[in-house]
N, C-alpha and C. Protein backbone atom coordinates (compact mmCIF):
# COMPACT_ATOMS: atom_id res chain seq x y z
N UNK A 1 80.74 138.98 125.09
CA UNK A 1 80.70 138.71 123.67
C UNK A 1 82.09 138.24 123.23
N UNK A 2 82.14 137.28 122.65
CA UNK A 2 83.00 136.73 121.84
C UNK A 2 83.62 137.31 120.60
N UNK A 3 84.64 137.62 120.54
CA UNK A 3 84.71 138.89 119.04
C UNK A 3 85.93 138.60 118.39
N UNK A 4 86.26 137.81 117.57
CA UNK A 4 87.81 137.91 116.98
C UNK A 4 87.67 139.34 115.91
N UNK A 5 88.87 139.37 116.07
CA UNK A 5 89.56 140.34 114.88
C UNK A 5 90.60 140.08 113.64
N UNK A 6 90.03 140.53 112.53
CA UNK A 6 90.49 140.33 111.83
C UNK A 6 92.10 140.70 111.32
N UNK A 7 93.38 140.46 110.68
CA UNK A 7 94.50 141.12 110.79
C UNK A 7 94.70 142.99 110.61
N UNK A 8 93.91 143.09 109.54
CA UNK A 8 94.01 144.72 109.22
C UNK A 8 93.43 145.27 110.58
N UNK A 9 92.78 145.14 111.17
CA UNK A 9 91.80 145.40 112.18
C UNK A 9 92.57 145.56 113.64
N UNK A 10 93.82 144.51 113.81
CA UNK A 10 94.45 144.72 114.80
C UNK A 10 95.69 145.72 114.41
N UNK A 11 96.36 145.26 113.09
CA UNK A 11 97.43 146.27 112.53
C UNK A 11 97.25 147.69 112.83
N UNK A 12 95.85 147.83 112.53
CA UNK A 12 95.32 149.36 113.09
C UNK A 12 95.61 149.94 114.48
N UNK A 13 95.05 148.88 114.96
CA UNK A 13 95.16 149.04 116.37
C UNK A 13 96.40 149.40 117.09
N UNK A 14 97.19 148.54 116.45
CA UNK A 14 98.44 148.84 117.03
C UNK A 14 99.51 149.97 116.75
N UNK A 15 99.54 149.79 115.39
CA UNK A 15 100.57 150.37 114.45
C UNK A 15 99.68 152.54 114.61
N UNK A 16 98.14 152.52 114.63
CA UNK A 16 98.09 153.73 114.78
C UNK A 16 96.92 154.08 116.20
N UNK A 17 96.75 155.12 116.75
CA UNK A 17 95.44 155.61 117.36
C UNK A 17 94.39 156.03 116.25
N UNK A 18 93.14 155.69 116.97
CA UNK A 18 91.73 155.80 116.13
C UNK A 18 91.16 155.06 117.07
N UNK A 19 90.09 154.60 116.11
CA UNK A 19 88.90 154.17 116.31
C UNK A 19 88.97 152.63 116.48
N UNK A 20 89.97 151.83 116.21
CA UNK A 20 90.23 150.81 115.85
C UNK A 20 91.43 150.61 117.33
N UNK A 21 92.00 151.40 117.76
CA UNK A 21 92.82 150.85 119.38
C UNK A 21 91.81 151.61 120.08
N UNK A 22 90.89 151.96 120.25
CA UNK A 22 89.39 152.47 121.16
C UNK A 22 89.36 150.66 121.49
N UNK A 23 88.60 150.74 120.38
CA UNK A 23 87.89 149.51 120.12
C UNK A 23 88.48 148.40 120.34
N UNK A 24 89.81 148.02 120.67
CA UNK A 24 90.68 147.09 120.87
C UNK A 24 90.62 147.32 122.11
N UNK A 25 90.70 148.28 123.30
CA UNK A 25 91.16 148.77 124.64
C UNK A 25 89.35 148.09 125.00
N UNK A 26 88.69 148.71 124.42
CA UNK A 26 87.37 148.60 124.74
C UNK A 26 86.87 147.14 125.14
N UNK A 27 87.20 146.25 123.34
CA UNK A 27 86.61 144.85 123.39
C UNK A 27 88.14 143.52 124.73
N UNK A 28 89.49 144.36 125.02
CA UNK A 28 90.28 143.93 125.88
C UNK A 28 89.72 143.92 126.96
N UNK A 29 89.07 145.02 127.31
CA UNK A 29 88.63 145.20 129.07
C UNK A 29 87.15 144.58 129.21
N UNK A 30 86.23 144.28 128.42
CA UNK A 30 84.73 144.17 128.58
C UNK A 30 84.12 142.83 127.41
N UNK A 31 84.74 142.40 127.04
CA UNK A 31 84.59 141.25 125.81
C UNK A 31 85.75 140.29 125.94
N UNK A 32 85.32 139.14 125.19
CA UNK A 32 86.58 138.01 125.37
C UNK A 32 86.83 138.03 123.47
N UNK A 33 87.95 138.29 123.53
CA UNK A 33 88.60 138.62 122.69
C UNK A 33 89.35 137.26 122.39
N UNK A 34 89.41 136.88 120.44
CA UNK A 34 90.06 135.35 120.45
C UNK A 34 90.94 135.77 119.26
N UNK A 35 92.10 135.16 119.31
CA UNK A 35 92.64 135.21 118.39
C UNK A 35 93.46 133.72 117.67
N UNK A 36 93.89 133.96 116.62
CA UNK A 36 93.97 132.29 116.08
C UNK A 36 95.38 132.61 115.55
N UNK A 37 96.14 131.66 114.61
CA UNK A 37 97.79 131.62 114.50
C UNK A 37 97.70 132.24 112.75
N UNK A 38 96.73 131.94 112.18
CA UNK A 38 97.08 132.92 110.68
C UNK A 38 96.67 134.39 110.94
N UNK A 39 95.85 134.75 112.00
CA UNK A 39 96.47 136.23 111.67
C UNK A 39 96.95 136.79 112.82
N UNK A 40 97.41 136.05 113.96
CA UNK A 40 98.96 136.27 114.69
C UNK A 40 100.13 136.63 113.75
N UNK A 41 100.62 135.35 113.15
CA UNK A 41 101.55 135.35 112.11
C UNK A 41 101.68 136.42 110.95
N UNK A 42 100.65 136.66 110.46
CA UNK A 42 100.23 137.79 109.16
C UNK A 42 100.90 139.39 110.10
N UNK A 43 100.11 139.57 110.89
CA UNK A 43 100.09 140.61 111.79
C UNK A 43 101.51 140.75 112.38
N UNK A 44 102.55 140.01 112.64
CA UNK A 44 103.70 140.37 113.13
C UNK A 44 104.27 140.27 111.69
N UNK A 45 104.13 139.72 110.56
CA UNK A 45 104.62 140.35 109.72
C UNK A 45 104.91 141.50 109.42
N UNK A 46 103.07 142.13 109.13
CA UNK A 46 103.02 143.41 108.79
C UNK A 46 103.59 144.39 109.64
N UNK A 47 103.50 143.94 110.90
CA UNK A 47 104.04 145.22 111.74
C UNK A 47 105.55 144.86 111.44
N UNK A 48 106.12 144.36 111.01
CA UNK A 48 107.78 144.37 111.56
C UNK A 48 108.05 144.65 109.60
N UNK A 49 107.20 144.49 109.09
CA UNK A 49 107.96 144.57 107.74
C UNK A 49 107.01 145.92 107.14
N UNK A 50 106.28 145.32 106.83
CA UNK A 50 105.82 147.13 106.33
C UNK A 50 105.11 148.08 107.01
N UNK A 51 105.21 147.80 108.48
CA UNK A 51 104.91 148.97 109.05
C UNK A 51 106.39 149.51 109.81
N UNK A 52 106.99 148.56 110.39
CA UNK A 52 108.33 148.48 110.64
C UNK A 52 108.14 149.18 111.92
N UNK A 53 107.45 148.15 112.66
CA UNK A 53 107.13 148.41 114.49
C UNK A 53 108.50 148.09 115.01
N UNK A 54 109.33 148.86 116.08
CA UNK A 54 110.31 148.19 116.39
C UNK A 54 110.14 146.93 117.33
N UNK A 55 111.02 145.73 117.03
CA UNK A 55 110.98 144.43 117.74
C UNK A 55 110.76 144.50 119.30
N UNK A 56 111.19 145.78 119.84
CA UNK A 56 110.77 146.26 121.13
C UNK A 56 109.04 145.96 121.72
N UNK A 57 108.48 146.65 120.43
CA UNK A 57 106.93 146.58 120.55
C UNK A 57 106.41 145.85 119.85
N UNK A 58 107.13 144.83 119.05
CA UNK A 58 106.36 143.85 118.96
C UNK A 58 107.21 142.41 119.87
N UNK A 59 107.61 142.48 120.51
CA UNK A 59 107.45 141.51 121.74
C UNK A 59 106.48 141.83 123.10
N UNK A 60 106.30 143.53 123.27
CA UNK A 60 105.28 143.59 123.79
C UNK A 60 103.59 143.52 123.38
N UNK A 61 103.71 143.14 122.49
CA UNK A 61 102.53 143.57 121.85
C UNK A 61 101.93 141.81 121.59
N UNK A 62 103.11 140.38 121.78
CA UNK A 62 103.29 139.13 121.37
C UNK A 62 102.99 139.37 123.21
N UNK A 63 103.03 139.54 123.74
CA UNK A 63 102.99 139.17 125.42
C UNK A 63 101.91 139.55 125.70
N UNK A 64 101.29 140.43 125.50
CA UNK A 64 99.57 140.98 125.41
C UNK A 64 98.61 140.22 124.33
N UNK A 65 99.35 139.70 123.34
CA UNK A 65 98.19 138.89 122.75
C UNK A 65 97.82 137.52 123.38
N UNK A 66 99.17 136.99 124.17
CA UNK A 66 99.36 135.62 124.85
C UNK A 66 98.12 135.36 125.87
N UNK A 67 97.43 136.57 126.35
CA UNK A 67 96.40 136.66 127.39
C UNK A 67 95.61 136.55 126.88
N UNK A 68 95.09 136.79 125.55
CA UNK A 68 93.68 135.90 125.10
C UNK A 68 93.82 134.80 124.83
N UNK A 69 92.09 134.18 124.49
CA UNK A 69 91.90 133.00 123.97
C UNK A 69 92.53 133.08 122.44
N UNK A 70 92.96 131.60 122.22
CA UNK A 70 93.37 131.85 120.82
C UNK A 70 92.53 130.26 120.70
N UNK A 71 92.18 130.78 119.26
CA UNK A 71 91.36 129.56 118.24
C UNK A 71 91.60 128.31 118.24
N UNK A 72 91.53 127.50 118.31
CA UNK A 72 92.27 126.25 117.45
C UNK A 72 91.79 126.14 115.64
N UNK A 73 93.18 125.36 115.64
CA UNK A 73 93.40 126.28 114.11
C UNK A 73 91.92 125.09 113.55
N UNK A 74 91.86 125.05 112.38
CA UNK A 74 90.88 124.69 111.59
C UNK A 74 91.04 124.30 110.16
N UNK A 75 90.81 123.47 109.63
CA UNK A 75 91.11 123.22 108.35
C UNK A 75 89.27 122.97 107.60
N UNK A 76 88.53 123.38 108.42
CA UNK A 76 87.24 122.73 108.18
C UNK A 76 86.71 123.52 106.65
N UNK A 77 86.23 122.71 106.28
CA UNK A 77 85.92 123.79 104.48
C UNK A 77 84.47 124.21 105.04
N UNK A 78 84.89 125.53 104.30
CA UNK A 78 83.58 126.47 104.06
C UNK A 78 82.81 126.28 102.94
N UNK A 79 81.65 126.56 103.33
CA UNK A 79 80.96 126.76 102.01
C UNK A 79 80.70 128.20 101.94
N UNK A 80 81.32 128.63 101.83
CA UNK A 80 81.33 130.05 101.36
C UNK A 80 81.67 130.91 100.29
N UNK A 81 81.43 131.52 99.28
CA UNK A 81 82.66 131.93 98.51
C UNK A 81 83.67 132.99 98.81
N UNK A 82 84.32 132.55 99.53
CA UNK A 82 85.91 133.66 99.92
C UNK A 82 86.84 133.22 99.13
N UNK A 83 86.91 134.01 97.89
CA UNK A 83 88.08 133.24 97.24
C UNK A 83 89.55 133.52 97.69
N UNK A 84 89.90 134.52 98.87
CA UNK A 84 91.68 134.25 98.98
C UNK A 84 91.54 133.03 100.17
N UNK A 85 92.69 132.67 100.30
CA UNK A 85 92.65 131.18 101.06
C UNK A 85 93.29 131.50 102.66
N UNK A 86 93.60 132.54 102.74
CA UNK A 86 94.29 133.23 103.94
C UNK A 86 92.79 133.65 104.37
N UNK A 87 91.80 134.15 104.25
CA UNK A 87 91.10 135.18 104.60
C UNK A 87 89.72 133.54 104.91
N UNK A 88 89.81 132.49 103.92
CA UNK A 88 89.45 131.45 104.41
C UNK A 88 89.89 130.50 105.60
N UNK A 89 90.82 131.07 106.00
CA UNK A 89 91.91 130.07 106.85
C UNK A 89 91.37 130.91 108.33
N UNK A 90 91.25 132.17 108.04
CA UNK A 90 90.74 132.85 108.94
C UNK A 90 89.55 132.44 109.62
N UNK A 91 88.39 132.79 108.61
CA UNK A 91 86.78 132.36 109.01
C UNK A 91 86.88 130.90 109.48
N UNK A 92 87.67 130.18 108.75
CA UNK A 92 87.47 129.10 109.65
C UNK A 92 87.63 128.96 110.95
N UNK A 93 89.11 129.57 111.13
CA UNK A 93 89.22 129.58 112.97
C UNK A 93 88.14 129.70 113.99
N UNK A 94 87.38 131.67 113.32
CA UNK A 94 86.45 132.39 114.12
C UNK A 94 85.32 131.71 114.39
N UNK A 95 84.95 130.54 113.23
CA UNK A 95 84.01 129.60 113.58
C UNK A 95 84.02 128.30 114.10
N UNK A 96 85.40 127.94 114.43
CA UNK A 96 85.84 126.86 115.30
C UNK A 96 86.04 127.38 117.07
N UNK A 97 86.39 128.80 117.12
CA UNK A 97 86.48 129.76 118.59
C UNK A 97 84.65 130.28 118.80
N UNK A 98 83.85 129.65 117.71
CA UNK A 98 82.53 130.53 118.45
C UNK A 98 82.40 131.51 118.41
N UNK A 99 83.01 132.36 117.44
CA UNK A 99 83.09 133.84 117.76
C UNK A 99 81.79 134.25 117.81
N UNK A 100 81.15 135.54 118.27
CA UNK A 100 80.07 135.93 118.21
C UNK A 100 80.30 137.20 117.28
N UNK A 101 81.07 137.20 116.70
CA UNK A 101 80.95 138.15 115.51
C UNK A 101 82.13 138.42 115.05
N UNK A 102 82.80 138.51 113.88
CA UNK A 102 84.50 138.89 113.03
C UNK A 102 84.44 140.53 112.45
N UNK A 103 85.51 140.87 113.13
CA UNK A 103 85.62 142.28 112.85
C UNK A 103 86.77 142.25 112.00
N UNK A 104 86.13 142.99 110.47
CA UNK A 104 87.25 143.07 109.41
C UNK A 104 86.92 144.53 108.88
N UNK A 105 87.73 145.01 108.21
CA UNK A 105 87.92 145.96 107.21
C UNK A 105 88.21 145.51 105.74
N UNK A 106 88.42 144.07 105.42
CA UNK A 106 88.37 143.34 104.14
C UNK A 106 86.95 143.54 103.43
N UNK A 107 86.66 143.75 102.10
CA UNK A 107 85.52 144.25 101.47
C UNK A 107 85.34 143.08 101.49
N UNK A 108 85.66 142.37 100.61
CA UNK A 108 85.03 140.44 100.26
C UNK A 108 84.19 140.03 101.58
N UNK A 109 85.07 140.20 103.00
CA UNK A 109 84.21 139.69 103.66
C UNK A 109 83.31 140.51 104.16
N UNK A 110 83.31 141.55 104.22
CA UNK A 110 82.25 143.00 105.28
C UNK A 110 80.61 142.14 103.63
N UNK A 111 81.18 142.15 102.37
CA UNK A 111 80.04 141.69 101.55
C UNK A 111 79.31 140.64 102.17
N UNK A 112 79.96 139.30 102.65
CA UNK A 112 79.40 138.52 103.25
C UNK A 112 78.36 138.62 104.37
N UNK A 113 78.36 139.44 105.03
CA UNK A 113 77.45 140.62 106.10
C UNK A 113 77.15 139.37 107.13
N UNK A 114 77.50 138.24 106.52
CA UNK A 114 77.53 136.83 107.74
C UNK A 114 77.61 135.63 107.21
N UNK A 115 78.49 135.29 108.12
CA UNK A 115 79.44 133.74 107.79
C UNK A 115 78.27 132.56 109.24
N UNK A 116 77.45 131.85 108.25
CA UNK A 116 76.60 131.05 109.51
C UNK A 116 76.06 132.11 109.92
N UNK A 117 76.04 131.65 111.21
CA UNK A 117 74.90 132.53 112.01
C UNK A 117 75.94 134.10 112.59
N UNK A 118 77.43 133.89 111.94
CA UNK A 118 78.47 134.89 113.21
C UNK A 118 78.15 136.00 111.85
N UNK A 119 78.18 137.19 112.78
CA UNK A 119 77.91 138.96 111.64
C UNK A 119 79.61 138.92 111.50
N UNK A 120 79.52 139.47 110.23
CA UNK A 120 80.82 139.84 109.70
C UNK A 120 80.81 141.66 109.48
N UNK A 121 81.26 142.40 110.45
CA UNK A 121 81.40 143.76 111.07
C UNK A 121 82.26 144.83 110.42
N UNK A 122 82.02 145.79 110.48
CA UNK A 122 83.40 146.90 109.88
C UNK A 122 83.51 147.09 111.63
N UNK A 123 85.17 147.77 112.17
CA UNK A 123 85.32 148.25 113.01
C UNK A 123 84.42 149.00 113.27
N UNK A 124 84.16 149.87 112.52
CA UNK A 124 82.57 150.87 113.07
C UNK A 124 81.14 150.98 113.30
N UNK A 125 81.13 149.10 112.62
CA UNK A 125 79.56 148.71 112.98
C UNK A 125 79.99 148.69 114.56
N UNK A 126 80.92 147.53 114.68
CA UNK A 126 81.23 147.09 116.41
C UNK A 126 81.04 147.98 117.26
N UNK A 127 82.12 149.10 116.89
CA UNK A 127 82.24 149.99 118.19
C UNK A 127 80.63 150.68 118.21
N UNK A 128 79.48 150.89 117.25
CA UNK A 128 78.43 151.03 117.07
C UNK A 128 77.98 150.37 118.14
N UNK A 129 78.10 149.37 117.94
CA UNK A 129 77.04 148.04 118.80
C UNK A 129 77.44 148.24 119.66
N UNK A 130 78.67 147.92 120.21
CA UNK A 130 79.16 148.23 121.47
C UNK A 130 78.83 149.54 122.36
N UNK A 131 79.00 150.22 121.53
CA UNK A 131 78.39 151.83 122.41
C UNK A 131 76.96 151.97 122.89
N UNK A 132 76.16 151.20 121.93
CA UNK A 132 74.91 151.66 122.24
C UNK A 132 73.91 152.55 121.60
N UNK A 133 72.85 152.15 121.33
CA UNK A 133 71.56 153.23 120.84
C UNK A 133 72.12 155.03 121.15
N UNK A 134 72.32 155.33 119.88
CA UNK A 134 72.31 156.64 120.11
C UNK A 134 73.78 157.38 120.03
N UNK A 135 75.01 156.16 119.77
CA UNK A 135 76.18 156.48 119.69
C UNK A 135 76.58 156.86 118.30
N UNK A 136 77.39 157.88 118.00
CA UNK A 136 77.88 158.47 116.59
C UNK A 136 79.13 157.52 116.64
N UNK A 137 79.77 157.30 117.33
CA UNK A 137 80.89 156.76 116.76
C UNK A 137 82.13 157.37 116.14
């Protein structure tokens, strides 16, 4: 499965343990994981400025993302209504990489419940799906 992630979604991942670096370790080892350059960029923001990751771990963390697929970027218009233009800049990518589904924690888009034919996920639908019939999560 094809799965990008959304920025809050990896910030999680990194910056704390949960359910959200499960699910990152999980969709790393058993899924092809894509990532694109607006929320590369967003994401080393946040970690170096308001989460204030030291530059230590985020060059390791820039050397581990280098091993996935990343998007090509996209300027293609949506017809969608996402009104911030970052969070549009996004969906576009995930639907230029094929994703087979965008994992966000953004409300605007989790509302959308699907962009085209790709599901738009909370971390806890995924790791849901991913686990299997019968998983609490």
């Amino acid at each position: 499965m094809r799965i990008f992630f959304d920025t809050n979604v990896l910030a999680s991942a990194f910056a704390t343990r949960g359910l959200c670096a499960e699910m990152y370790e999980l969709v790393a080892l058993n899924h092809q994981l894509v990532i694109d350059e607006p929320v590369d960029g967003e994401l080393l923001r946040i970690l170096a400025g308001k989460l204030r990751v030291p530059s230590d771990k985020i060059a390791k963390l820039r050397r581990e993302l280098s091993e996935f697929e990343w998007a090509p970027a996209s300027d293609a218009p949506l017809a969608s209504p996402i009104r911030d233009p970052a969070d549009r800049a996004v969906v576009a990518c995930a639907i230029a990489a094929r994703a087979d589904v965008v994992v966000t924690g953004d409300k605007e888009l989790l509302d959308l419940r699907k962009i085209r034919s790709m599901p738009v996920v909370s971390p806890r639908e995924l790791w849901r799906r991913l686990a299997g019939p019968g998983s609490e999560g």
